[in-house]
C-alpha atoms as a PDB file:
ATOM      1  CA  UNK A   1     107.849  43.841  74.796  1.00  0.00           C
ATOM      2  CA  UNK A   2     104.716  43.147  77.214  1.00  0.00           C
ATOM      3  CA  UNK A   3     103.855  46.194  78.685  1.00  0.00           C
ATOM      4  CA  UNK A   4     105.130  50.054  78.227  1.00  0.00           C
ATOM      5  CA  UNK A   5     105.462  52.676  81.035  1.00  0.00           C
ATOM      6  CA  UNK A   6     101.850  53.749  79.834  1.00  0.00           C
ATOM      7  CA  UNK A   7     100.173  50.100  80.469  1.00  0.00           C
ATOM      8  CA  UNK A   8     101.884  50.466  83.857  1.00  0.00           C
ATOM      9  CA  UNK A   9     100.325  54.075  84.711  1.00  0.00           C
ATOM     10  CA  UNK A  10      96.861  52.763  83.521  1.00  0.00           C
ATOM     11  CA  UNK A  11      96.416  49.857  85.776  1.00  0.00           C
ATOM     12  CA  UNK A  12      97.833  51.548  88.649  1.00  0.00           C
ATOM     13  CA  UNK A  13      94.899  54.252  88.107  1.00  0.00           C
ATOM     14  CA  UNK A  14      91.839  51.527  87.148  1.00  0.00           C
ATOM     15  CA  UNK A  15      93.385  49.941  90.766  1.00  0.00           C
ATOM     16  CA  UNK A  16      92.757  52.970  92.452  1.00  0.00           C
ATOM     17  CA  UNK A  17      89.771  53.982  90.368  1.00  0.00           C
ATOM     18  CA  UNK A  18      87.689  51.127  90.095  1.00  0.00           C
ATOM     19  CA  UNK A  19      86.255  52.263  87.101  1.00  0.00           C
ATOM     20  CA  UNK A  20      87.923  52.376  83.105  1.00  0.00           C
ATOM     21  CA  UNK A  21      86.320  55.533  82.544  1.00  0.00           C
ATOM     22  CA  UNK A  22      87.580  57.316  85.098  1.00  0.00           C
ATOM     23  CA  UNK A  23      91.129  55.760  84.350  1.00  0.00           C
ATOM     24  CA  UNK A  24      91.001  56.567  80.738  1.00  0.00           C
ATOM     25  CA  UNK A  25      90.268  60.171  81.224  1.00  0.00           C
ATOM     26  CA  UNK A  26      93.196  60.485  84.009  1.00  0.00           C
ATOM     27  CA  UNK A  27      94.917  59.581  81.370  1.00  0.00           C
ATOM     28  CA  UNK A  28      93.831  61.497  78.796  1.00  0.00           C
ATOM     29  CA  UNK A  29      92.796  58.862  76.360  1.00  0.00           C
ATOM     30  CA  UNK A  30      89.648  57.292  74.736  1.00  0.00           C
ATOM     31  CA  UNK A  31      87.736  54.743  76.658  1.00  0.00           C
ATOM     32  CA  UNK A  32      88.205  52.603  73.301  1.00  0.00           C
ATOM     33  CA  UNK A  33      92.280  53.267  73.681  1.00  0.00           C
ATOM     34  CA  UNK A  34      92.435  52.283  77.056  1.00  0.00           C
ATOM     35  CA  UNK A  35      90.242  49.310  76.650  1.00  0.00           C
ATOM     36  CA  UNK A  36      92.180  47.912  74.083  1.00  0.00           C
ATOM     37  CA  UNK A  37      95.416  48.808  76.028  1.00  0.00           C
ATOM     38  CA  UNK A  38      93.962  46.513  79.010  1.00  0.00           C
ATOM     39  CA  UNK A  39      92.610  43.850  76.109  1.00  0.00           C
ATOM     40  CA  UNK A  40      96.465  43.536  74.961  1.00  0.00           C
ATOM     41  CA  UNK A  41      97.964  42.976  77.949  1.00  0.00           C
ATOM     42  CA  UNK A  42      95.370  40.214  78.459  1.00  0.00           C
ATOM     43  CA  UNK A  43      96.605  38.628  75.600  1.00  0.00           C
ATOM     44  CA  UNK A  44     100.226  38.996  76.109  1.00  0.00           C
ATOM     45  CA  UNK A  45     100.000  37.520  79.672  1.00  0.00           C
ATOM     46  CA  UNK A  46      97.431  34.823  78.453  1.00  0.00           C
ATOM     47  CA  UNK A  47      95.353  35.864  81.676  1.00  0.00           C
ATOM     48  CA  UNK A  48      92.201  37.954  82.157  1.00  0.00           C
ATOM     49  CA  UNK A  49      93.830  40.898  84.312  1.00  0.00           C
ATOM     50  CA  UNK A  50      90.184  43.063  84.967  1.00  0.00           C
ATOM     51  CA  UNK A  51      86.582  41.571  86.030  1.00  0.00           C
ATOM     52  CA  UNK A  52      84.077  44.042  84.795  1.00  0.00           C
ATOM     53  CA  UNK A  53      81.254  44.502  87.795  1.00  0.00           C
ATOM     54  CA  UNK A  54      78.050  46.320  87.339  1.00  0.00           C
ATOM     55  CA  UNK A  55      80.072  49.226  89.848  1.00  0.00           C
ATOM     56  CA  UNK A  56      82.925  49.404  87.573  1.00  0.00           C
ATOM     57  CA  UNK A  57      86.285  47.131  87.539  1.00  0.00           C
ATOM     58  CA  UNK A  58      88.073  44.824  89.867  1.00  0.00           C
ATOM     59  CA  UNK A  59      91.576  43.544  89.244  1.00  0.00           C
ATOM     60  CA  UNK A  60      91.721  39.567  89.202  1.00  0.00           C
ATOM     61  CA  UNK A  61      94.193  37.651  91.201  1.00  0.00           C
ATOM     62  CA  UNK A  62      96.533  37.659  87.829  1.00  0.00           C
ATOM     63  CA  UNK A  63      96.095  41.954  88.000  1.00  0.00           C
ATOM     64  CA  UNK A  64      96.939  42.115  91.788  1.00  0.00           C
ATOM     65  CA  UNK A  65      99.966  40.384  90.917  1.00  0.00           C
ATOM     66  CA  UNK A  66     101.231  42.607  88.069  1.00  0.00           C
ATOM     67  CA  UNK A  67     100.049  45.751  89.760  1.00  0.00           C
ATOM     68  CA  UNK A  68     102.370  44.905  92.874  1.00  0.00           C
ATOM     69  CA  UNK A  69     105.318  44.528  89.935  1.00  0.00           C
ATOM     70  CA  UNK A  70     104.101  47.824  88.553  1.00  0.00           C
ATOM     71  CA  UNK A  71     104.312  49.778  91.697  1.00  0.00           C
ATOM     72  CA  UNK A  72     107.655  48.936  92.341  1.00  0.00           C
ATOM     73  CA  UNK A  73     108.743  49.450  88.949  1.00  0.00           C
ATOM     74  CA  UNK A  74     106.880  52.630  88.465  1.00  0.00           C
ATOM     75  CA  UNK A  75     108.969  53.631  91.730  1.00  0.00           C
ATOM     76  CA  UNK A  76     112.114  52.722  90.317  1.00  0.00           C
ATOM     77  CA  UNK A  77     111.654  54.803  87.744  1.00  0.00           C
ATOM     78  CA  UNK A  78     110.514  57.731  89.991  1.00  0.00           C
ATOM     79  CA  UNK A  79     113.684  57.318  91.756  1.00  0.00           C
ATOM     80  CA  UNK A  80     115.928  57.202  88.673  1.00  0.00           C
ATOM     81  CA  UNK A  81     114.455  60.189  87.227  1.00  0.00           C
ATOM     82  CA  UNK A  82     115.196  61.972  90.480  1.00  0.00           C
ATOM     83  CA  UNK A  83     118.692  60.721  90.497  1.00  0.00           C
ATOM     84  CA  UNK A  84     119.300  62.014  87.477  1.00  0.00           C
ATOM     85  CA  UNK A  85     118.225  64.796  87.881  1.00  0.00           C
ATOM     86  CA  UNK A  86     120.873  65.684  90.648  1.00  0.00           C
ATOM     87  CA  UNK A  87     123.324  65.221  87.872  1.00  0.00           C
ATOM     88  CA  UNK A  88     122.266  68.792  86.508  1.00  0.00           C
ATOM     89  CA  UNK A  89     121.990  70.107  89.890  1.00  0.00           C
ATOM     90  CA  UNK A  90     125.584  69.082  90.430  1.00  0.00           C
ATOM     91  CA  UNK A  91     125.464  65.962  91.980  1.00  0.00           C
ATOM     92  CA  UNK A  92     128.132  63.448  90.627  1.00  0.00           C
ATOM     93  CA  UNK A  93     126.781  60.625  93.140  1.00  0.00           C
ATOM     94  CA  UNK A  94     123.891  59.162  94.489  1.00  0.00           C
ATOM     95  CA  UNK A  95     123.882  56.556  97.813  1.00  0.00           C
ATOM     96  CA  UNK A  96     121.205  54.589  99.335  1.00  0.00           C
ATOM     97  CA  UNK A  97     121.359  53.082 102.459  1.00  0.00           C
ATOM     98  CA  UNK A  98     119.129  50.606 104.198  1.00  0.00           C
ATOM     99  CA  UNK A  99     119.422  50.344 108.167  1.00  0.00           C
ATOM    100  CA  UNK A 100     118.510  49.292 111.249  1.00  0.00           C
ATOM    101  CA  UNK A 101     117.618  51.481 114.498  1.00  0.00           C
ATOM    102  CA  UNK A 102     120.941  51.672 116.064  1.00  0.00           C
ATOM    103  CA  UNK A 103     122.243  52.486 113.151  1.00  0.00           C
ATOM    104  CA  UNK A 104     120.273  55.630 112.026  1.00  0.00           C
ATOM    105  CA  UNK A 105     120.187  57.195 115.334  1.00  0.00           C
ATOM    106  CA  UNK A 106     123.322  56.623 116.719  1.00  0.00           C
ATOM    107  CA  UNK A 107     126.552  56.669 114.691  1.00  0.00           C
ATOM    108  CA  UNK A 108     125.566  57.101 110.904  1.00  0.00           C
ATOM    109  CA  UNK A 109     125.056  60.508 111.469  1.00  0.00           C
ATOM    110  CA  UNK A 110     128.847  60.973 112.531  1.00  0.00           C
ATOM    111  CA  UNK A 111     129.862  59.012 109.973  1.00  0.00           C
ATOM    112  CA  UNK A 112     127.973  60.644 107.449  1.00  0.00           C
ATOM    113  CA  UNK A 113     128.713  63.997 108.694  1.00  0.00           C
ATOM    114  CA  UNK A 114     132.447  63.274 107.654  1.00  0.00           C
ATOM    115  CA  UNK A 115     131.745  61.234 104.633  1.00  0.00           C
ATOM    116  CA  UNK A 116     129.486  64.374 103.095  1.00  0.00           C
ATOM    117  CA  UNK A 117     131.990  66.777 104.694  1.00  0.00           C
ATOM    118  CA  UNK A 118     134.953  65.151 101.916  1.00  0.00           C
ATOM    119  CA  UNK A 119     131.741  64.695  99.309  1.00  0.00           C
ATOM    120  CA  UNK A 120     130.419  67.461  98.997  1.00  0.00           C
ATOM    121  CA  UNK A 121     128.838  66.123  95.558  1.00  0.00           C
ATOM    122  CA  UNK A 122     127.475  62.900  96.368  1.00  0.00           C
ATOM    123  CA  UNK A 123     124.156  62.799  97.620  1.00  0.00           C
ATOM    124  CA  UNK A 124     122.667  59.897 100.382  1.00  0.00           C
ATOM    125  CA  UNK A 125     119.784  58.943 101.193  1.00  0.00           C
ATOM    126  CA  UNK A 126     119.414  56.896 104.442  1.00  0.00           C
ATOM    127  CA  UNK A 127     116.204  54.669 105.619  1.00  0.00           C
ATOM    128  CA  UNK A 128     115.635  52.888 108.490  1.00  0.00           C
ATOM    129  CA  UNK A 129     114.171  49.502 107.418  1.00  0.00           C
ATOM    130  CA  UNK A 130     113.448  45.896 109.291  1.00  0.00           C
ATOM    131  CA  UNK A 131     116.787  43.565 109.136  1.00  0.00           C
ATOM    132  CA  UNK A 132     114.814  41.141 106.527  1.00  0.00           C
ATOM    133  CA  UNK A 133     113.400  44.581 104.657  1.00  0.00           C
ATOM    134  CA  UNK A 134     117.281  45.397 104.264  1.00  0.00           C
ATOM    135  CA  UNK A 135     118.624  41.778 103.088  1.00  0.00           C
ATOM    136  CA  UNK A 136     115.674  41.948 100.023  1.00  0.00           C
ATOM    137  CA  UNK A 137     116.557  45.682  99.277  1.00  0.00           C
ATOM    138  CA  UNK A 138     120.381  45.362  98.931  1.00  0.00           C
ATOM    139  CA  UNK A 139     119.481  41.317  96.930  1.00  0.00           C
ATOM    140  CA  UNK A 140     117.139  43.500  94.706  1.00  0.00           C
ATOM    141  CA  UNK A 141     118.584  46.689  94.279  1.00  0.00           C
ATOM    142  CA  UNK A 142     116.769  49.425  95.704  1.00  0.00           C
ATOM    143  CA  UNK A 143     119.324  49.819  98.294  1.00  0.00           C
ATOM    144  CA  UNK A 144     123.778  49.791  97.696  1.00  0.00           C
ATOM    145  CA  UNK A 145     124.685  48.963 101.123  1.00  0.00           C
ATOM    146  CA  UNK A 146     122.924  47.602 104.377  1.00  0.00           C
ATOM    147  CA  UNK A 147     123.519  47.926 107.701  1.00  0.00           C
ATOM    148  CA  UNK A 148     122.272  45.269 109.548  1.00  0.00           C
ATOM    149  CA  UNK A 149     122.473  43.545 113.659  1.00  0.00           C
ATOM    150  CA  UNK A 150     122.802  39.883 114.794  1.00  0.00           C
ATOM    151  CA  UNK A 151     122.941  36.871 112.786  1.00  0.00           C
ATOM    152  CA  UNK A 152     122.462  37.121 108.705  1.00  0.00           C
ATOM    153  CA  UNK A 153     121.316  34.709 106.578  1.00  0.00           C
ATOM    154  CA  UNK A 154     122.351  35.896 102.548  1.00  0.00           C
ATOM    155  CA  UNK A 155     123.036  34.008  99.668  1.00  0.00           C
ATOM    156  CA  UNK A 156     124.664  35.675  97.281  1.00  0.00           C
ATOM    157  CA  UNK A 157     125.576  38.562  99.083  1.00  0.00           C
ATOM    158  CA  UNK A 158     128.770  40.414 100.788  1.00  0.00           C
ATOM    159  CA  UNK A 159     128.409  40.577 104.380  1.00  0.00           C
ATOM    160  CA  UNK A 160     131.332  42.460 106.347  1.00  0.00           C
ATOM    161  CA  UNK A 161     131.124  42.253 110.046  1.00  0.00           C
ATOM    162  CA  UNK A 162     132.745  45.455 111.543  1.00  0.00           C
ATOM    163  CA  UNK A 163     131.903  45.372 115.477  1.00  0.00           C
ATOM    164  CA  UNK A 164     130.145  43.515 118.190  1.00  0.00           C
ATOM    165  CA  UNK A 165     127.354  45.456 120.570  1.00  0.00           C
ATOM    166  CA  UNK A 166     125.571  43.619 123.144  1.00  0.00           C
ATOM    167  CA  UNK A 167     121.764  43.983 124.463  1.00  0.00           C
ATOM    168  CA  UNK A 168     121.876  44.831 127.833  1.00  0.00           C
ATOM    169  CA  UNK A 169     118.176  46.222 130.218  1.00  0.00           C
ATOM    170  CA  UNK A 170     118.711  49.943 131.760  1.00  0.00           C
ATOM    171  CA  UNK A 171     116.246  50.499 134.812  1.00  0.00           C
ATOM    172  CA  UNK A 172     116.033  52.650 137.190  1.00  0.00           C
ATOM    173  CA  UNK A 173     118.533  52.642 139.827  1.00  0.00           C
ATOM    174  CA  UNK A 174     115.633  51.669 142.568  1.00  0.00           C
ATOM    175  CA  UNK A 175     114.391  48.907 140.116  1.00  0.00           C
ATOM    176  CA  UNK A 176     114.326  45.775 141.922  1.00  0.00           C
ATOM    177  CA  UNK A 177     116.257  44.194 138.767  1.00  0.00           C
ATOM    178  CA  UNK A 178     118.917  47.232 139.178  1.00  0.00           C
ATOM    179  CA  UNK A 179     121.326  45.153 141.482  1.00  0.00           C
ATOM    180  CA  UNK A 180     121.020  41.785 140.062  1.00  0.00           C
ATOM    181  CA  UNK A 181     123.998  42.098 138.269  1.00  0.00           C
ATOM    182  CA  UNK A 182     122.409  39.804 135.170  1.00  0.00           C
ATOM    183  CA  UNK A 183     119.259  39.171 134.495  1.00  0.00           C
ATOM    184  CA  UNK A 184     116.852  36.803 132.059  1.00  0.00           C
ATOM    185  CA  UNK A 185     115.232  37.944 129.079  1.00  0.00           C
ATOM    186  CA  UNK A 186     111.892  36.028 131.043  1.00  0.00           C
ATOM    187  CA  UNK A 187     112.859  37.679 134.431  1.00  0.00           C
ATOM    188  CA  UNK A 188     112.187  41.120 132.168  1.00  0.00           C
ATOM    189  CA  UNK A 189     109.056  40.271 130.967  1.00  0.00           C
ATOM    190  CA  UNK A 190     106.980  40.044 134.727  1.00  0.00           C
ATOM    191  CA  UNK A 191     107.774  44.479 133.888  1.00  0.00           C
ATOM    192  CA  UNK A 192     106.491  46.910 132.098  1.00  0.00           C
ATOM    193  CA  UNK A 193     109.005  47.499 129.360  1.00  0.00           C
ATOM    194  CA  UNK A 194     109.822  51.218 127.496  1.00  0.00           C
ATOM    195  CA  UNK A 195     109.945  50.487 123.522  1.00  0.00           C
ATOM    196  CA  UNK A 196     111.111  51.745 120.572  1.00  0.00           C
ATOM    197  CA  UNK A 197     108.162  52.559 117.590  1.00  0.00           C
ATOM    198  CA  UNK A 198     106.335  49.918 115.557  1.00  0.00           C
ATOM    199  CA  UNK A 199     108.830  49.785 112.632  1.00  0.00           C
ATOM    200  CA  UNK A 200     112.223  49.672 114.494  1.00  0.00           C
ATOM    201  CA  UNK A 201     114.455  46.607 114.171  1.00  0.00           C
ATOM    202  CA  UNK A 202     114.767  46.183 117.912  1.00  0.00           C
ATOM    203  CA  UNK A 203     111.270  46.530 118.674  1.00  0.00           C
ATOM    204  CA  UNK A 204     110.221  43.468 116.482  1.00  0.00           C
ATOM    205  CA  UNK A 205     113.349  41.560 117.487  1.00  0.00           C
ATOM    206  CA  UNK A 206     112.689  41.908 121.027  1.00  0.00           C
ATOM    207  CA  UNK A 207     108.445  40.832 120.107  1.00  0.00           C
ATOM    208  CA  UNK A 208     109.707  37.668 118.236  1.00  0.00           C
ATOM    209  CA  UNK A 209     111.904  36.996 121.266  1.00  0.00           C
ATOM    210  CA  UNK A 210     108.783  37.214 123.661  1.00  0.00           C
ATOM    211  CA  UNK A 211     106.340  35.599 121.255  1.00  0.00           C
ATOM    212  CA  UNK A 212     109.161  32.198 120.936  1.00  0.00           C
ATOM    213  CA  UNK A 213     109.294  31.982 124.806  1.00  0.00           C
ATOM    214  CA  UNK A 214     105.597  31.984 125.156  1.00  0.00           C
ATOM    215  CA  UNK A 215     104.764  35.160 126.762  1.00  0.00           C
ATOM    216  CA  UNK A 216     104.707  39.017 125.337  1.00  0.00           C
ATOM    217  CA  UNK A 217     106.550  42.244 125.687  1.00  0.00           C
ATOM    218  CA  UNK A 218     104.252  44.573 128.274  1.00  0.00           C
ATOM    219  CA  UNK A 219     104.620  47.561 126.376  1.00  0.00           C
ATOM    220  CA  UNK A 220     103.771  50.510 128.782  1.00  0.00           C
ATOM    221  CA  UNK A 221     104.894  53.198 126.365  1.00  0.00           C
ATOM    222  CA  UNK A 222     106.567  53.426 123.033  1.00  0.00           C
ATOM    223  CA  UNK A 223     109.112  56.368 121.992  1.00  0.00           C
ATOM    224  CA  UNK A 224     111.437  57.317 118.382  1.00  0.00           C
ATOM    225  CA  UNK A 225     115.060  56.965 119.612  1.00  0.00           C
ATOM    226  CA  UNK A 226     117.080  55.348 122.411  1.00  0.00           C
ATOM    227  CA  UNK A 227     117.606  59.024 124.570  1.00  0.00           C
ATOM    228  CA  UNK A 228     113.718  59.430 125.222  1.00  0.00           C
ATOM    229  CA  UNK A 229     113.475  55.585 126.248  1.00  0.00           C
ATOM    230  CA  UNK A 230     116.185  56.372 128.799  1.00  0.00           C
ATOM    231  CA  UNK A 231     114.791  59.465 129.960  1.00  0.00           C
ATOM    232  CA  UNK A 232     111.826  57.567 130.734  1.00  0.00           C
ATOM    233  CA  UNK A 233     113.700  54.719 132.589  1.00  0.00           C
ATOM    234  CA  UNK A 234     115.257  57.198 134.327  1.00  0.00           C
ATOM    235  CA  UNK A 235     111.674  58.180 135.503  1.00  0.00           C
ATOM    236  CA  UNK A 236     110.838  54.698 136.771  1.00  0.00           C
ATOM    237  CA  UNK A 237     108.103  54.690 133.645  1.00  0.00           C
ATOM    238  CA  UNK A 238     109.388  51.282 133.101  1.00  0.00           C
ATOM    239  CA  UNK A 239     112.387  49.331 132.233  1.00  0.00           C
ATOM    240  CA  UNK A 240     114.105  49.237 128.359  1.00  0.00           C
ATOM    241  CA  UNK A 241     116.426  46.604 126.342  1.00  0.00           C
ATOM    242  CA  UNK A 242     118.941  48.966 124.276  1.00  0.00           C
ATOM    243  CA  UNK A 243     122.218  48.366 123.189  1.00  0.00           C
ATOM    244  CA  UNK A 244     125.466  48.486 125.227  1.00  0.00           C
ATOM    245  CA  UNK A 245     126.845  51.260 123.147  1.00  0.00           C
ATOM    246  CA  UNK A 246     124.565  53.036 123.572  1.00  0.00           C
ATOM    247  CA  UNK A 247     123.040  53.010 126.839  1.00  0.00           C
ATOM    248  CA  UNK A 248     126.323  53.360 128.227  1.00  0.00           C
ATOM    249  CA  UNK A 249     126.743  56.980 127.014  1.00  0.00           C
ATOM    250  CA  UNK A 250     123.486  58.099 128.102  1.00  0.00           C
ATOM    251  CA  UNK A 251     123.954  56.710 131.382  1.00  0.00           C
ATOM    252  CA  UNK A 252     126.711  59.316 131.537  1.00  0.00           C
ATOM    253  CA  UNK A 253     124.053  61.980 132.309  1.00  0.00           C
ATOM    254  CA  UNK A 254     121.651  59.735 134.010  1.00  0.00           C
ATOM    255  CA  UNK A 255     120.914  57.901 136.380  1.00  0.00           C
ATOM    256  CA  UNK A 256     119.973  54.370 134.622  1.00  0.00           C
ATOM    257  CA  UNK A 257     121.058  51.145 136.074  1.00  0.00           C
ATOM    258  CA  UNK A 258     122.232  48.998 133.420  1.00  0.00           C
ATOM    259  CA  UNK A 259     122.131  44.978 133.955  1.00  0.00           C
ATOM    260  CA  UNK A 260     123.660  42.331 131.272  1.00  0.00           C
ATOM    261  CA  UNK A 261     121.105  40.133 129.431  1.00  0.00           C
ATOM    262  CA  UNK A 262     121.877  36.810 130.056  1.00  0.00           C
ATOM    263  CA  UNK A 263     120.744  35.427 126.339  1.00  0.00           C
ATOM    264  CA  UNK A 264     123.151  34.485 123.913  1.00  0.00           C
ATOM    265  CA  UNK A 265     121.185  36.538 121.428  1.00  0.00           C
ATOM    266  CA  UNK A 266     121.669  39.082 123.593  1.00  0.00           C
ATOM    267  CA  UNK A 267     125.655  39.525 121.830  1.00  0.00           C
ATOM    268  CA  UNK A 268     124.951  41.414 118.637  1.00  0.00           C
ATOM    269  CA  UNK A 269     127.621  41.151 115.284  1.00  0.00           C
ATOM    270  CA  UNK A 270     127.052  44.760 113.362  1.00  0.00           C
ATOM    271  CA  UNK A 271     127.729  43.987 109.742  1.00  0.00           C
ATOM    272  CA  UNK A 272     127.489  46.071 106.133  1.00  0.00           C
ATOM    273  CA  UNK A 273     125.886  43.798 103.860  1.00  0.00           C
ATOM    274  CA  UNK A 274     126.285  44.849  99.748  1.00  0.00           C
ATOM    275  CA  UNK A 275     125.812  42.732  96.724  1.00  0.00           C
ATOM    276  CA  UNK A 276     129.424  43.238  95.450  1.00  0.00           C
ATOM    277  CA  UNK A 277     131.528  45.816  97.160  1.00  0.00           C
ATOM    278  CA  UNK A 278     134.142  45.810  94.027  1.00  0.00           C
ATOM    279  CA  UNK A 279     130.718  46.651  91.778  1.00  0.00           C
ATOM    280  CA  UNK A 280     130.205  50.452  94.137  1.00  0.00           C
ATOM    281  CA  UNK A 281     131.619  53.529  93.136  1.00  0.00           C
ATOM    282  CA  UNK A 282     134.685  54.422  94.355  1.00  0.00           C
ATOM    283  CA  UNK A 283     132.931  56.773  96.962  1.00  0.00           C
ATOM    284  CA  UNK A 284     130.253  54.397  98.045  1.00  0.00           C
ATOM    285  CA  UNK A 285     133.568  51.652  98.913  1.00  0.00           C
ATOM    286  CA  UNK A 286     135.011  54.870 101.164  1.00  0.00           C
ATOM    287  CA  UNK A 287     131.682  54.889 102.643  1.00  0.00           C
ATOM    288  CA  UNK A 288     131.587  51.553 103.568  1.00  0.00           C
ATOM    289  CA  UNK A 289     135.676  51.391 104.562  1.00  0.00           C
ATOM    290  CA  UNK A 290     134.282  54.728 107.093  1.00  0.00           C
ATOM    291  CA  UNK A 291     131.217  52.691 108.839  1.00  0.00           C
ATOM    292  CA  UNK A 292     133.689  50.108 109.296  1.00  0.00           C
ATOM    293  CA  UNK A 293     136.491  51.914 110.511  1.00  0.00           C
ATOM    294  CA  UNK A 294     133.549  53.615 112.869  1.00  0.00           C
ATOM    295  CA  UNK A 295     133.276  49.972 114.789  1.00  0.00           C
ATOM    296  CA  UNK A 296     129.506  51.632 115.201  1.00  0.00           C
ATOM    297  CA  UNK A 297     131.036  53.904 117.971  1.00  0.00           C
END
């Protein structure tokens, strides 16, 4: 074998550390033990992995590399500890899910609410990731099923398309966009726009979208979920790009304008992406047949 779960821990800590010493004694072994440790990974990797500086240690290029490896597989451990752990706390099943913003904040709670209701002893975790973040997690493991909006590009995986939603821009009902009927993505930009945070699928979509036409998103104000960016177009704070779904039921108890986009884009395919959906548990396959049987509504 190359490496052990020790020769992980150490270079994780001389990464940190800068300094052998230090490392060695967080680990609670000799300097000579740990250099050695370091001095045999060297040789099974044919690479020099530390530079030794006259202010202590600096991984090489070859060290960055496996410390990025070791991270992730020291996490992967973390997490299979922990979900084993649930086993003697009574927890027969484990679930994690990988998402975008619609997702999260609008339906998955409903459909979660029922799927736990007739589970009481499976356990799910649910993170709301970037559409790409969610393709690599469900191809390499980390996650069992994805959730994912407009077009997918996966090799290799299951994709199962289970609604359509559309983009559409809520304004104010005064906006001078309001009674246009349709607008352009471009005719948006010349506004301030309402966002959604930093990490949100829709938020970077709708960046990339500016960024390709030559121009930017005028962010005036950025908000967590899709009822606060409608309370604030409700306001006249600015105008927001949301989907259909859901901008239709808020505009039940406000007064939003809502205008189609005019983008083909704009038309979004919800699908459940997994790597094999005859490989899942029995439960995770009735959590997937209940998103689907959801349409995202």
């Amino acid at each position: 074998m190359l490496f052990d779960l020790t020769d992980l821990r150490l270079l994780i800590h001389i990464a940190e550390l800068k300094s052998l010493t230090k490392s060695a004694e967080r680990m609670h072994m000799s300097l000579p033990a740990a250099s050695n440790r370091v001095k045999e990974l060297e040789a099974r990797f044919g690479t020099r992995l530390l530079y030794r500086e006259n202010k202590g240690v600096q991984l090489s290029p070859a060290g960055e590399t496996l410390l990025a490896h070791a991270q992730q597989f020291m996490q992967q451990v973390e997490r299979l500890k922990a979900e084993m752990q649930q086993y003697n706390n009574g927890i027969k099943g484990h679930i994690r899910i990988f998402a975008n913003t619609t997702a999260v904040t609008e339906f998955m709670p409903e459909v979660l609410g029922r799927f736990l209701g007739q589970h009481p002893q499976v356990n799910v975790a649910l993170e709301e990731r970037l559409n790409q973040e969610i393709l690599r997690g469900i191809a390499e493991g980390t996650a069992d099923i994805g959730i994912v909006a407009g077009p997918v590009a996966a090799a290799g995986l299951e994709i199962i398309n289970f609604s359509t939603d559309r983009l559409v821009l809520a304004t104010a009902v005064d906006h001078p966009l309001a009674a246009a009927g349709t607008a352009s993505f471009a005719q948006t930009l010349d506004y301030q726009h309402i966002g959604l945070h930093e990490g949100s699928t829709l938020h970077h979509f709708l960046s990339r979208m500016a960024l390709e036409s030559g121009q930017r998103l005028q962010l005036r104000i950025q908000v967590r979920g899709f009822e606060t960016m409608c309370r604030m177009v409700e306001n006249d704070v600015g105008i927001a790009i949301l989907p259909q779904s859901s901008a239709r039921r808020l505009a039940r108890s406000m007064r939003l304008a809502l205008v189609e986009l005019e983008e083909p884009w704009a038309v979004r395919e919800r699908s459940v992406v997994v790597q094999s959906l005859e490989a899942l548990p029995a439960y995770a396959r009735e959590l997937v047949d209940l998103i689907c049987s959801s349409g995202g509504a």
